[in-house]
Each structure stands twice: as C-alpha cells, then as structure tokens.
C-alpha atoms as a PDB file:
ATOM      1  CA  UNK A   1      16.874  -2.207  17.984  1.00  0.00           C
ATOM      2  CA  UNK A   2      16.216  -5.601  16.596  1.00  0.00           C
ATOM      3  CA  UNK A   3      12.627  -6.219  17.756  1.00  0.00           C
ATOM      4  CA  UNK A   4      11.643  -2.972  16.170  1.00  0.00           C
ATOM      5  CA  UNK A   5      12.717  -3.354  12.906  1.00  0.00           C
ATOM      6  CA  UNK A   6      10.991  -6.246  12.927  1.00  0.00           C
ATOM      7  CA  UNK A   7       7.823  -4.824  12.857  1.00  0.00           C
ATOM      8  CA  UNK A   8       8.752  -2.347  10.218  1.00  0.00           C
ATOM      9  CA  UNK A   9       6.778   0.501  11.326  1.00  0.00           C
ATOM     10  CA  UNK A  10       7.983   2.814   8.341  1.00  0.00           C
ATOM     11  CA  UNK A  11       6.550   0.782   6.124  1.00  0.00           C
ATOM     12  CA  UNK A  12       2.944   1.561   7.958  1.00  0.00           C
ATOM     13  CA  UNK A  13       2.870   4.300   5.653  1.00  0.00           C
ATOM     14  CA  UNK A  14       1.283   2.084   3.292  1.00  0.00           C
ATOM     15  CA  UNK A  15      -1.246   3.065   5.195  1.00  0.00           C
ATOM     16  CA  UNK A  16      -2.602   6.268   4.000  1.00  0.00           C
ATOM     17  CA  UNK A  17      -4.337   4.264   1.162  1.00  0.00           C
ATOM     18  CA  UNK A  18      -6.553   3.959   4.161  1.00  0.00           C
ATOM     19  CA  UNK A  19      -7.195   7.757   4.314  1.00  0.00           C
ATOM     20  CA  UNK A  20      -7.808   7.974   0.983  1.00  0.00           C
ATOM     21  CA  UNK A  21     -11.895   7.733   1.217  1.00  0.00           C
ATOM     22  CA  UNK A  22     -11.897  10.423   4.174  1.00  0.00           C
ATOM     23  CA  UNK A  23     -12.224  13.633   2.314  1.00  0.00           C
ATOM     24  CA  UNK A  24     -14.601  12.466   0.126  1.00  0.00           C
ATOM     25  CA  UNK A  25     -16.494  10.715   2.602  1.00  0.00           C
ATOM     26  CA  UNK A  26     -16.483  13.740   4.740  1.00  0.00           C
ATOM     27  CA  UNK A  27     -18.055  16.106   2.039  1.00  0.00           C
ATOM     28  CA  UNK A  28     -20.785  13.775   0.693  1.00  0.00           C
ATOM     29  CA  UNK A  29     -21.912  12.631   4.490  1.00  0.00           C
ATOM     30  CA  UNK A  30     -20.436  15.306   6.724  1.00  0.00           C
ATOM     31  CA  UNK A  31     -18.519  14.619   9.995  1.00  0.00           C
ATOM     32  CA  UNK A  32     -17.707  10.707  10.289  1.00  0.00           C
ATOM     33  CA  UNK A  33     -16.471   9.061  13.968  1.00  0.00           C
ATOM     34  CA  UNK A  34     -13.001   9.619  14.400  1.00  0.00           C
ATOM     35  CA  UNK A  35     -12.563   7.218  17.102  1.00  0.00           C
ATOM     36  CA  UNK A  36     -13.281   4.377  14.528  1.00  0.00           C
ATOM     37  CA  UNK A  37     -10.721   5.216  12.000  1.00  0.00           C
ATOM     38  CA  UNK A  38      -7.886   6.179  14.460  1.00  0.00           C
ATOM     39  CA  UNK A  39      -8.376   3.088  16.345  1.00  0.00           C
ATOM     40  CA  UNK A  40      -8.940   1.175  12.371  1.00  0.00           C
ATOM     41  CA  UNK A  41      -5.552   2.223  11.149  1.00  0.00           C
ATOM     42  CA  UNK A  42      -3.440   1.455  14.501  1.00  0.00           C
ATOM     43  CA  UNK A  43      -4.990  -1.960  14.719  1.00  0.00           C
ATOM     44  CA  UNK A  44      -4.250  -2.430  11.035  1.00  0.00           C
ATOM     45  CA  UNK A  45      -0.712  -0.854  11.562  1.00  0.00           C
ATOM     46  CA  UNK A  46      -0.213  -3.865  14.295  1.00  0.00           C
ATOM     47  CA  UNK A  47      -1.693  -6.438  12.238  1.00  0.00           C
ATOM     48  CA  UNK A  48       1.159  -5.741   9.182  1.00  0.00           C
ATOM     49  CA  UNK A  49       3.418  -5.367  11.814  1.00  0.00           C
ATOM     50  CA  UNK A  50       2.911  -9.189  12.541  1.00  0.00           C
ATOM     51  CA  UNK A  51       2.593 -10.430   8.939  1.00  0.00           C
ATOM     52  CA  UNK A  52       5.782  -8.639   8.493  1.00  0.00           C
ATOM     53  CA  UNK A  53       7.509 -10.432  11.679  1.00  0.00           C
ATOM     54  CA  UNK A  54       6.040 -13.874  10.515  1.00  0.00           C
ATOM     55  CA  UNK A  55       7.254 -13.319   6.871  1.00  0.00           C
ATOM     56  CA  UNK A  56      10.754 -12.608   7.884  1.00  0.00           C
ATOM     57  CA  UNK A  57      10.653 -15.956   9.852  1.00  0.00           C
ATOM     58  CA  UNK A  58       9.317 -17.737   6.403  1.00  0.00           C
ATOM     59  CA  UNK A  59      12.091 -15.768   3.972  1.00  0.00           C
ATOM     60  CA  UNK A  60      15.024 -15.986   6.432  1.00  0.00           C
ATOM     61  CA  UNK A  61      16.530 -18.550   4.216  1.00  0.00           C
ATOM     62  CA  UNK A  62      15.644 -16.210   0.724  1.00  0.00           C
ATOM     63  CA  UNK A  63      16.733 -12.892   2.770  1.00  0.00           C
ATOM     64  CA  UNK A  64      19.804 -13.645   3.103  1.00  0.00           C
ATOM     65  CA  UNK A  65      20.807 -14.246  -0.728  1.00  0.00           C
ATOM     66  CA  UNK A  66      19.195 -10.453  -1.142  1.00  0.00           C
ATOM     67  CA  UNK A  67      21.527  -7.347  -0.828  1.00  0.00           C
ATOM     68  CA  UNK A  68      19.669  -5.512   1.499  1.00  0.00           C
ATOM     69  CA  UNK A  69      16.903  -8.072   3.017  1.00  0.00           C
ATOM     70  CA  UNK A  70      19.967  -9.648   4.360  1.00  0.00           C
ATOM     71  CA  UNK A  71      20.244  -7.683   7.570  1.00  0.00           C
ATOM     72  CA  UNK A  72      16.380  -8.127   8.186  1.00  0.00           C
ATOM     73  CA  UNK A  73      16.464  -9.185  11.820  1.00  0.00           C
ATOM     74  CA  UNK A  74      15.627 -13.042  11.568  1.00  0.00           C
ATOM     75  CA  UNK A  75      17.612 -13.204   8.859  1.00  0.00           C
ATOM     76  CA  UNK A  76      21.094 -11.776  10.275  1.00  0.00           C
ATOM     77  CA  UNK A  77      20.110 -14.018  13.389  1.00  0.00           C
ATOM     78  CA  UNK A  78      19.430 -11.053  15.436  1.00  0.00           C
ATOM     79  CA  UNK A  79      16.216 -12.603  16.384  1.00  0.00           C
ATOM     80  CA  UNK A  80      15.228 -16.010  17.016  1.00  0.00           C
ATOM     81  CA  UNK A  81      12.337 -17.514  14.594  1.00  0.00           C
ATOM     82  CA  UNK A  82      10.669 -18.432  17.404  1.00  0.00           C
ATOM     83  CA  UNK A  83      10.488 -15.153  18.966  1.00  0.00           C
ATOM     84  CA  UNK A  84       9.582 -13.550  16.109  1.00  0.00           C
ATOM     85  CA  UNK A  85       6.529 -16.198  15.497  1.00  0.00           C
ATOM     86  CA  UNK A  86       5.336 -15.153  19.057  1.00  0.00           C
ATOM     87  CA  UNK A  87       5.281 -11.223  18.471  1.00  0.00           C
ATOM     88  CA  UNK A  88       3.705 -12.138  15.091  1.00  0.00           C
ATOM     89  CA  UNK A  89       1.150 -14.536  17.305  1.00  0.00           C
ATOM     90  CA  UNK A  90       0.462 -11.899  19.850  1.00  0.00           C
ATOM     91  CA  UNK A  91       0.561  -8.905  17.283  1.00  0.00           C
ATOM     92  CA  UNK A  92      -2.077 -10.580  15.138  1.00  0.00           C
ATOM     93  CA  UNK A  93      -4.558 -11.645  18.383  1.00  0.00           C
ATOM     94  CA  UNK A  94      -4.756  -7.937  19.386  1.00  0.00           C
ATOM     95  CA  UNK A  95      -4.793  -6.161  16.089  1.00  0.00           C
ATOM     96  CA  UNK A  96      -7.693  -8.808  15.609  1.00  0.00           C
ATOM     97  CA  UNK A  97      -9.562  -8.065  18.884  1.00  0.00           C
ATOM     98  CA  UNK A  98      -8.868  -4.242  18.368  1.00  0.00           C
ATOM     99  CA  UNK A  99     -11.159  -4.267  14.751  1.00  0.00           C
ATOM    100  CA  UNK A 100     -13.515  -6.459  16.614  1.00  0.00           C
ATOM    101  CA  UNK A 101     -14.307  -4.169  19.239  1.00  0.00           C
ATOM    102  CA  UNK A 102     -17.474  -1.534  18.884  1.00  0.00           C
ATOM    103  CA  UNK A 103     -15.640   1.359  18.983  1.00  0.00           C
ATOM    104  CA  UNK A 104     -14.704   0.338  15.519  1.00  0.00           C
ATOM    105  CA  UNK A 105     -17.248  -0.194  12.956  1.00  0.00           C
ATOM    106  CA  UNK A 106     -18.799  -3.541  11.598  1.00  0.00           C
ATOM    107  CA  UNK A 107     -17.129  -4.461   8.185  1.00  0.00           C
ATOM    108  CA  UNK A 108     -13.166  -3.954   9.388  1.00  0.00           C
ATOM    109  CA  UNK A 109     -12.495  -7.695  10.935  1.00  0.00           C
ATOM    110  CA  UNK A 110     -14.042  -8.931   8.046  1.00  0.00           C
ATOM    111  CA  UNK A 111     -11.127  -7.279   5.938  1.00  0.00           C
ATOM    112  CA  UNK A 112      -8.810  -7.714   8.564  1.00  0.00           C
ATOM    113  CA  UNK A 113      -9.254 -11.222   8.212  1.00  0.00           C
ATOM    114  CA  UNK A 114      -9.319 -11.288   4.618  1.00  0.00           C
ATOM    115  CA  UNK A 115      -5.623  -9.153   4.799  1.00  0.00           C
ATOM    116  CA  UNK A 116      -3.850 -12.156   7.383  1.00  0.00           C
ATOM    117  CA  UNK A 117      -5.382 -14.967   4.680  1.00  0.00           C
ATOM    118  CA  UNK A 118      -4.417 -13.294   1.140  1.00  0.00           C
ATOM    119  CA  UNK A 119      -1.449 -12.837   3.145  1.00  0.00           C
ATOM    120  CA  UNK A 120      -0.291 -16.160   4.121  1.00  0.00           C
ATOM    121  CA  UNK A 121      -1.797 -17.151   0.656  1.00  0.00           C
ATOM    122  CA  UNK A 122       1.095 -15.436  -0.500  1.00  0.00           C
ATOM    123  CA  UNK A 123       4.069 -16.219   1.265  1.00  0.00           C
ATOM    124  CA  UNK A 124       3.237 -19.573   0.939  1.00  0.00           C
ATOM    125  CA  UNK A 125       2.279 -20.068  -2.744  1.00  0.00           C
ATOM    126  CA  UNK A 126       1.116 -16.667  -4.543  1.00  0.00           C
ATOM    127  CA  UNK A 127       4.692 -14.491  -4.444  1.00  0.00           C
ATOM    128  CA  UNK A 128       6.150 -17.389  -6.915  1.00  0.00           C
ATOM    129  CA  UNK A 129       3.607 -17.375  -9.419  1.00  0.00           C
ATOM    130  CA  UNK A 130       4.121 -14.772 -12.018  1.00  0.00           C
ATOM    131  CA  UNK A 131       1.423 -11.929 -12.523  1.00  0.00           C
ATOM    132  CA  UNK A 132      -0.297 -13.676  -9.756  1.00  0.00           C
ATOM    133  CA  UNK A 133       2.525 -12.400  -7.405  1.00  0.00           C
ATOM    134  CA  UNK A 134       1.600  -8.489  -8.476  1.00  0.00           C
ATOM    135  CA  UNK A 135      -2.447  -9.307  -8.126  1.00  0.00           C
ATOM    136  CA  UNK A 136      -1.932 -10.249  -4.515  1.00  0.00           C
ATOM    137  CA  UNK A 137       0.374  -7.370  -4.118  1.00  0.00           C
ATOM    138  CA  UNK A 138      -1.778  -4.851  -5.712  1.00  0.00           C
ATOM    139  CA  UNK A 139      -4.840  -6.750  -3.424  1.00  0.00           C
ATOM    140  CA  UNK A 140      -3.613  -5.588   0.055  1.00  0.00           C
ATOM    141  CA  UNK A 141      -3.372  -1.859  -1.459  1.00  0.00           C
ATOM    142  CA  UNK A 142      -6.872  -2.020  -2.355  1.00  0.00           C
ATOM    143  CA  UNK A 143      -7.988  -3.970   1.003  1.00  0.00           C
ATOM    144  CA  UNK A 144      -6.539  -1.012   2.263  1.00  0.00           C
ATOM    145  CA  UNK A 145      -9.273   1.680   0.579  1.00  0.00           C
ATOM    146  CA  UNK A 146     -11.484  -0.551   1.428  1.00  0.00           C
ATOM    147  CA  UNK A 147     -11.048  -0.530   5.320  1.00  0.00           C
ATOM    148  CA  UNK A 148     -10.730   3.260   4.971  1.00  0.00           C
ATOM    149  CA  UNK A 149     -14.654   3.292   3.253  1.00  0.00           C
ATOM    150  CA  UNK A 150     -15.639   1.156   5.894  1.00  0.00           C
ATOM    151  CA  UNK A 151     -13.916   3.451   8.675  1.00  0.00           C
ATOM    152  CA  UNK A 152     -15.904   6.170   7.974  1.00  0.00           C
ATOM    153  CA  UNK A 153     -19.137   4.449   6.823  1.00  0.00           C
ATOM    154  CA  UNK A 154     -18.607   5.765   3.053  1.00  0.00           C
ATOM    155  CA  UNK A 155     -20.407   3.663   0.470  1.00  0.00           C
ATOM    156  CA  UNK A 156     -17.358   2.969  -1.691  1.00  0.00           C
ATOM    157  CA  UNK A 157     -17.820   4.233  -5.153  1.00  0.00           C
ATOM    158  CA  UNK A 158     -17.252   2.542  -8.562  1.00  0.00           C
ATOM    159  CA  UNK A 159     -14.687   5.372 -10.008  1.00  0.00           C
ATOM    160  CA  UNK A 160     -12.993   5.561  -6.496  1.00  0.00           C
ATOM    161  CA  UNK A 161     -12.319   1.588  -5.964  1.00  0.00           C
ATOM    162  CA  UNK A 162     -11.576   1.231 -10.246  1.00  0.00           C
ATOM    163  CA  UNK A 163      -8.997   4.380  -9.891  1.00  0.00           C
ATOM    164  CA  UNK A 164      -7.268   2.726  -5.917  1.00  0.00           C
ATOM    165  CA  UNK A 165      -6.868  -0.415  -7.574  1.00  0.00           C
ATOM    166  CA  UNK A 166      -5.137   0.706 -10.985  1.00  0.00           C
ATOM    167  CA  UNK A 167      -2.660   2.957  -8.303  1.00  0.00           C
ATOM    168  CA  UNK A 168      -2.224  -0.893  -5.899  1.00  0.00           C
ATOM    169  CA  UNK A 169      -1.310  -2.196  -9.461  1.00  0.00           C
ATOM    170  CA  UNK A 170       1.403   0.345 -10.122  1.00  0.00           C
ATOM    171  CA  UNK A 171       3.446   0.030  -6.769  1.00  0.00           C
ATOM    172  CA  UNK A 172       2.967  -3.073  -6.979  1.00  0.00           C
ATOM    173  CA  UNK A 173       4.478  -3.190 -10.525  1.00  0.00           C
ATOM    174  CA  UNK A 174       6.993  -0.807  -9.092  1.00  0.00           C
ATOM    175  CA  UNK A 175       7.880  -3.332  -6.308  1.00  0.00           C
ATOM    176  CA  UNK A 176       8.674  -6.027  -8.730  1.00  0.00           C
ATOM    177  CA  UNK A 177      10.926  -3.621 -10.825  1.00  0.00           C
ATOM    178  CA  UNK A 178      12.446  -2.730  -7.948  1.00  0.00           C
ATOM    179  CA  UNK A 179      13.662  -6.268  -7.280  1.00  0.00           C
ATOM    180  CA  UNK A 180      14.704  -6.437 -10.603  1.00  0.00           C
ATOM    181  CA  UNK A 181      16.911  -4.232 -10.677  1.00  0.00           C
ATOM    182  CA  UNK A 182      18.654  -5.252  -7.379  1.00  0.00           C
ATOM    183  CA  UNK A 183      19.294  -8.436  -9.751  1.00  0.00           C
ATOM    184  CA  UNK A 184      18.630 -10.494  -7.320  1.00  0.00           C
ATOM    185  CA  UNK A 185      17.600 -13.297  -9.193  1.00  0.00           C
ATOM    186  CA  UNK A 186      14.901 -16.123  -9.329  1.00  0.00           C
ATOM    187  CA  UNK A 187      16.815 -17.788  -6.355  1.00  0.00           C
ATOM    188  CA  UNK A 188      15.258 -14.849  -3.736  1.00  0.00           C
ATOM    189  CA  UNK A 189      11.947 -14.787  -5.776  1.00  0.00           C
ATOM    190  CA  UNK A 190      11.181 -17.474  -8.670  1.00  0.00           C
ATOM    191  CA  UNK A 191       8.465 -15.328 -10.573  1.00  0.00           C
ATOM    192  CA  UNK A 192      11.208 -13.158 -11.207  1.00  0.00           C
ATOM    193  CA  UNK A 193      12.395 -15.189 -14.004  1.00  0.00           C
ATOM    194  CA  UNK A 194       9.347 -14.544 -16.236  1.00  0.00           C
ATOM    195  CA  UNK A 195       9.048 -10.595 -16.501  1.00  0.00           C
ATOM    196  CA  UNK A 196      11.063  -8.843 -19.079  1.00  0.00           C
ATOM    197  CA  UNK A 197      12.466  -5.632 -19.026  1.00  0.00           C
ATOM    198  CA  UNK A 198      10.824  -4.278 -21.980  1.00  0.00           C
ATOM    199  CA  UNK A 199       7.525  -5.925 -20.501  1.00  0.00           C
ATOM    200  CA  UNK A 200       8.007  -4.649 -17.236  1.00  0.00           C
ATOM    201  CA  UNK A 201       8.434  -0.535 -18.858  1.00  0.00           C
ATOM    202  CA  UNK A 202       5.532  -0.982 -21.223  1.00  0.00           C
ATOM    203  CA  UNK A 203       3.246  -2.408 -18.110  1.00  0.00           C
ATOM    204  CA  UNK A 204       4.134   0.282 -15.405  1.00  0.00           C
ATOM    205  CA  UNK A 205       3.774   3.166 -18.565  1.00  0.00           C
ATOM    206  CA  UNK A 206       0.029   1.857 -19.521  1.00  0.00           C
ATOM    207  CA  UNK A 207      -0.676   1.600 -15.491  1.00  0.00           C
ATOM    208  CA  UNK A 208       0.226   5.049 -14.624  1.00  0.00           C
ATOM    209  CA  UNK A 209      -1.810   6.686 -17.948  1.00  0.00           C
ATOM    210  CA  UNK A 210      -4.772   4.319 -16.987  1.00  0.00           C
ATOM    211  CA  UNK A 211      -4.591   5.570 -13.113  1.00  0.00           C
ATOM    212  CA  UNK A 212      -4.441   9.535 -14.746  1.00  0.00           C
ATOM    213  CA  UNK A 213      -7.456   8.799 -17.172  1.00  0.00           C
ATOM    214  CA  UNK A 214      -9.262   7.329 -14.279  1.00  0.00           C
ATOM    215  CA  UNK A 215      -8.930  10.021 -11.663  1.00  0.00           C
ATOM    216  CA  UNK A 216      -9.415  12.520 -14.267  1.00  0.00           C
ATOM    217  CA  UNK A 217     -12.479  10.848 -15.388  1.00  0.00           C
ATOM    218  CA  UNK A 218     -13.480  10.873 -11.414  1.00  0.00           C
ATOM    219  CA  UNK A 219     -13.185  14.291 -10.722  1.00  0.00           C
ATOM    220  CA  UNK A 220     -15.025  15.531 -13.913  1.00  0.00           C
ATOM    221  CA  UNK A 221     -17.767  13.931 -13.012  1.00  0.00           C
ATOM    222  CA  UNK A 222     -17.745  14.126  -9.651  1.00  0.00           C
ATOM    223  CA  UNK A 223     -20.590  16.522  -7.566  1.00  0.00           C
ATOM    224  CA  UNK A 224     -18.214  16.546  -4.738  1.00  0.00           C
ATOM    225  CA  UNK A 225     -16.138  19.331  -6.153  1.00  0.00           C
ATOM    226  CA  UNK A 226     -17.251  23.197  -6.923  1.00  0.00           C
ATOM    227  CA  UNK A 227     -17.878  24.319 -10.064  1.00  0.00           C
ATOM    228  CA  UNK A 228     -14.614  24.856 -11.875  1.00  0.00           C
ATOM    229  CA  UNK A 229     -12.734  23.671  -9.013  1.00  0.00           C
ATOM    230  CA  UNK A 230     -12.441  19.586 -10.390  1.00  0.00           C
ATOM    231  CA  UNK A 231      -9.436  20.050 -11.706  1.00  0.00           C
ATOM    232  CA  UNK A 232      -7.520  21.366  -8.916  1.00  0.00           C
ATOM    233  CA  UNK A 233      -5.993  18.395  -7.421  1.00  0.00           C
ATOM    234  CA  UNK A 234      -5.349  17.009 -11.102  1.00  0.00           C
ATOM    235  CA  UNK A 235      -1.717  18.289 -11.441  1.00  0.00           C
ATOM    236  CA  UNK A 236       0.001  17.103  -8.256  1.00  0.00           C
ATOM    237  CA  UNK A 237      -1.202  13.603  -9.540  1.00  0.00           C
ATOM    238  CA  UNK A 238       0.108  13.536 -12.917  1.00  0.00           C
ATOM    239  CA  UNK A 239       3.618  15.327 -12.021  1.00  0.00           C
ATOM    240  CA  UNK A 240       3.354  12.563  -9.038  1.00  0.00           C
ATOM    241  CA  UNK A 241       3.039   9.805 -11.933  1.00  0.00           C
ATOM    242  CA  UNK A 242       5.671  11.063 -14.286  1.00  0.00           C
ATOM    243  CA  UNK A 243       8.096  11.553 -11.374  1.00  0.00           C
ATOM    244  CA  UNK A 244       7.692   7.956 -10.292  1.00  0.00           C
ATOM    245  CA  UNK A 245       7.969   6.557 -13.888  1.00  0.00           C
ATOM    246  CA  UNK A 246      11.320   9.413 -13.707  1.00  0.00           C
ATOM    247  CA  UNK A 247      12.309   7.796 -10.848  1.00  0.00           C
ATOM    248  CA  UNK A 248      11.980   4.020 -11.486  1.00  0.00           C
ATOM    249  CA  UNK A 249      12.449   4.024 -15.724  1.00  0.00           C
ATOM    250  CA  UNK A 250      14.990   6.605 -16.264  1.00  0.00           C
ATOM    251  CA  UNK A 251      17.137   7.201 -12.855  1.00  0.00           C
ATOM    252  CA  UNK A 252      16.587   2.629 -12.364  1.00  0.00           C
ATOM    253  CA  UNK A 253      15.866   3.434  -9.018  1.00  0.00           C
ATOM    254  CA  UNK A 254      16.287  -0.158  -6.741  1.00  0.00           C
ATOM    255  CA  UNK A 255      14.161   1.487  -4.024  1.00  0.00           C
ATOM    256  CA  UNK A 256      10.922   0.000  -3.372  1.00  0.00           C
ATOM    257  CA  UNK A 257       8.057   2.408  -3.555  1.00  0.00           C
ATOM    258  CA  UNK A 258       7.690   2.264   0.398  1.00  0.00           C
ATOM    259  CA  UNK A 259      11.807   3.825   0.627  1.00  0.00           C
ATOM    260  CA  UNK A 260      11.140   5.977  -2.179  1.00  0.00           C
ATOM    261  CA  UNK A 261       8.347   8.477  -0.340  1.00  0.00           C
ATOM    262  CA  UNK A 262      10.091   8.155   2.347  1.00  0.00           C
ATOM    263  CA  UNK A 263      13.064   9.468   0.770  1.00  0.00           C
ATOM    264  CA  UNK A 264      12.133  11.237  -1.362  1.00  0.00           C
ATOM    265  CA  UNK A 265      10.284  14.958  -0.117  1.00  0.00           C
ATOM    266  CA  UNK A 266       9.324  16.026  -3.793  1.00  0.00           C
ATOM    267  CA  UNK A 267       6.876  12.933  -3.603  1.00  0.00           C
ATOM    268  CA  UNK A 268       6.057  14.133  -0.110  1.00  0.00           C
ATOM    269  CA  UNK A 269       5.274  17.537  -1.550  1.00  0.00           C
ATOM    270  CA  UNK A 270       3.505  16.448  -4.209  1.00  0.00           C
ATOM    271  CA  UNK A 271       0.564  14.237  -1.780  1.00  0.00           C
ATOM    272  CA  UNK A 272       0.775  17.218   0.124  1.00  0.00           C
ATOM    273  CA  UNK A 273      -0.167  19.649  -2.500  1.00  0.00           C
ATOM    274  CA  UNK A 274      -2.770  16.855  -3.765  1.00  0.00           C
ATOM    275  CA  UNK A 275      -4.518  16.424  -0.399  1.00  0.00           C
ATOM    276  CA  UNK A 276      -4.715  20.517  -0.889  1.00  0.00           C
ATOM    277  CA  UNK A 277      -6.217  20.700  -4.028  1.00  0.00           C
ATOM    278  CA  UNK A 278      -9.053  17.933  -2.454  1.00  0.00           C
ATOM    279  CA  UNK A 279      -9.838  20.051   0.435  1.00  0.00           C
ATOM    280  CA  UNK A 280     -10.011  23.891  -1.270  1.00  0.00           C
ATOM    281  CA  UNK A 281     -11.679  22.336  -4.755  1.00  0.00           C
ATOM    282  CA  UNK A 282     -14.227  20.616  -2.332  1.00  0.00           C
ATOM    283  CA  UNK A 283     -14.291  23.589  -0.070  1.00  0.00           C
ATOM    284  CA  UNK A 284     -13.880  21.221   2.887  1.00  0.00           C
ATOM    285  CA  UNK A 285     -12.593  24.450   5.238  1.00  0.00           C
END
C-alpha cells in the first residue's frame, strides 16, 4: 500500500517522547484530561505524517541514490509528487485545526506550528549544514516533551527538559551514524562529508554518559519518588544506553534508531521495565 507508507505511521513512535512528562505530571498534580493528550498525540501523529509525505516529494531525487530510501513511495514513482503534496496539504490543515480546537489545551498549535517551520527549515537548508543538521534533528525530539508538558498542563522542569534534550541529541547522533554507515555518501546528504568516524564514537559516548548523569542527577533529587525508591527506574536506563552504544558502535548497526526499537524487543523490554520502575518508585498504583 503505497499511500500508507507514505505517511510512515511506524515511525509515529517517535512519539512517546510525548508521554514522557505524564507520570510525572500525574504524581506532582494528580489526574490530568485525557481527552487533551489523546487527541494531542493523534493530531501530532497526522501532522509528521504530512511532513513526512512532503519530504519524500523534496528528496525523491536524493532517495533514490540511498539503498533503502530508494523504494520510498515518491521516489520508486509509486506515487505522484503531486499527490503526495496534496495528502501532505490536507494532512497538515487538519492536524493544525485538531491542536487548535478546545478540547486540546492552549500552548500545542503554538508548537505545532513551530514543528511544520523548523521542519521545512530543514529540508530546505538545515539537513546540509553540519552539526546544524543534528540540532534541528535533536529539536523536533525535544518539541516533542514539550507538547507532552503542555498536554497535561505540567510546568516543564529544568532537569526534565536538560535530561529530553541530551536523549533528542543522541538519536539524533545515532541517525547520522546510521547514514554513515549505509555509506551513502555526501551525494544523498552533503553534511555527511564533515563528521569523522572517530568524532562521531567519541560524540555519541559523551552524549549517552551526559543523558545517565542527568537522569541520575533528576531522580536523586527529585520529591516525586519515595524514599529509597529513586533509584528504581535507574538501571533499565543505563543497560538501555550501553545496549544502544552495543548496538550502533560495536555490532555498526545501519538501522536508524526509529527501526532499531522497533526491531529490536530487548529495547522494548527495557522502556517497559523503565516505565515500571517510574510508576512503583512513585507509587503511582
């Protein structure tokens, strides 16, 4: 089915960075409306969907130099660009009018907007410019987070939006290693040319100790959790960390982070086991 994988809806797994606020949220102001974040996250969901559809009309000529992007539907000529640009039109109009609505609260078409921009920001100009490229990539992770606070009417915290955007920098560091080892070349993506290999290893190994110091450092502190309970959700992220480095450093797995949870049910297991350790060291049930 062409017009589906044009909207890529595995890759709406992305987000759960919006769900990340919710349990914390929940215990420091109690029950939240549910109606706002359900209907939050599916217009958001549509919203990629149509970046995603107007992207592949953009890259059609890149895609099909890449191994795998090649088959993207524009790009294999399943779908005509014009086709595509209206489901990305139409996609974008509702996902718009859904955030604007007031069953969802004030604060999410603001982001919304600010996603679509940064966005077409990028596939325009930011994806070629080194180190930019993995700002703007690491941005819509953290725009993410940030439509979750606003979901459920949390105040977003200092620790919580320093320790979501060191995690948006390491997929998106992960992304770009990804591509690199695919060897694709500066031909699909021209910022490619200035990261080293040795550069790329040393970055992704300082981003994932800086991302365990800082949730550490959050749930020490933090009143949310019972007395000697802080730590509990503390190993499912560092064995989560050291199995991604594993995964992407060792085993030079092409897979973009997206494809690897998918794939890969240890990963599963381990957010699992994390989203555990949240509830019963916050006593949440």
């Amino acid at each position: 089915m062409p017009y589906l994988r044009l909207l890529r809806p595995h890759h709406w797994v992305k987000n759960l960075f919006v769900l990340l606020p919710v349990p914390f949220a929940f215990k420091a102001s109690g029950p939240f409306d549910t109606t706002s974040l359900w209907l939050g996250i599916f217009a958001f969901s549509l919203l990629n969907s149509g970046i995603y559809a107007f992207n592949d009309v953009v890259d059609k000529e890149r895609d099909r130099h890449h191994p795998v992007k090649k088959s993207r539907p524009v790009a294999s000529g399943e779908v005509h660009p014009r086709s595509a640009l209206l489901i990305s039109l139409l996609l974008v109009v509702v996902a718009l009018l859904l955030l604007a609505t007031d069953a969802v609260l004030p604060g999410a078409f603001s982001i919304g907007c600010c996603y679509l921009g940064l966005n077409l920001l990028y596939s325009w100009w930011g994806r070629s410019v080194p180190v930019l490229d993995v700002i703007f990539l690491a941005s819509f992770f953290f725009l993410r987070l940030l439509l979750g606070c606003v979901l459920v009417a949390a105040e977003p915290s200092a620790s919580l939006l320093a320790g979501g955007t060191s995690i948006a920098l390491l997929l998106a560091l992960g992304k770009r290693r990804s591509e690199m080892q695919l060897m694709i070349g500066e031909k699909h993506r021209s910022s490619l040319g200035w990261y080293s290999e040795r550069g790329m290893l040393w970055m992704i190994r300082v981003q994932a100790i800086i991302s365990a110091a800082l949730y550490t450092y959050y749930c020490a502190g933090s009143e949310l959790f019972l007395v000697g309970r802080w730590w509990w959700s503390l190993p499912p992220v560092y064995l989560g960390l050291l199995l991604y480095q594993y995964r992407i450093l060792v085993q030079d797995d092409p897979r973009s982070p997206v494809e690897m949870l998918l794939r890969s049910h240890s990963l599963q297991f381990l957010i699992v086991l994390w989203a555990v350790g949240v509830v019963f060291g916050m006593e949440l049930i």
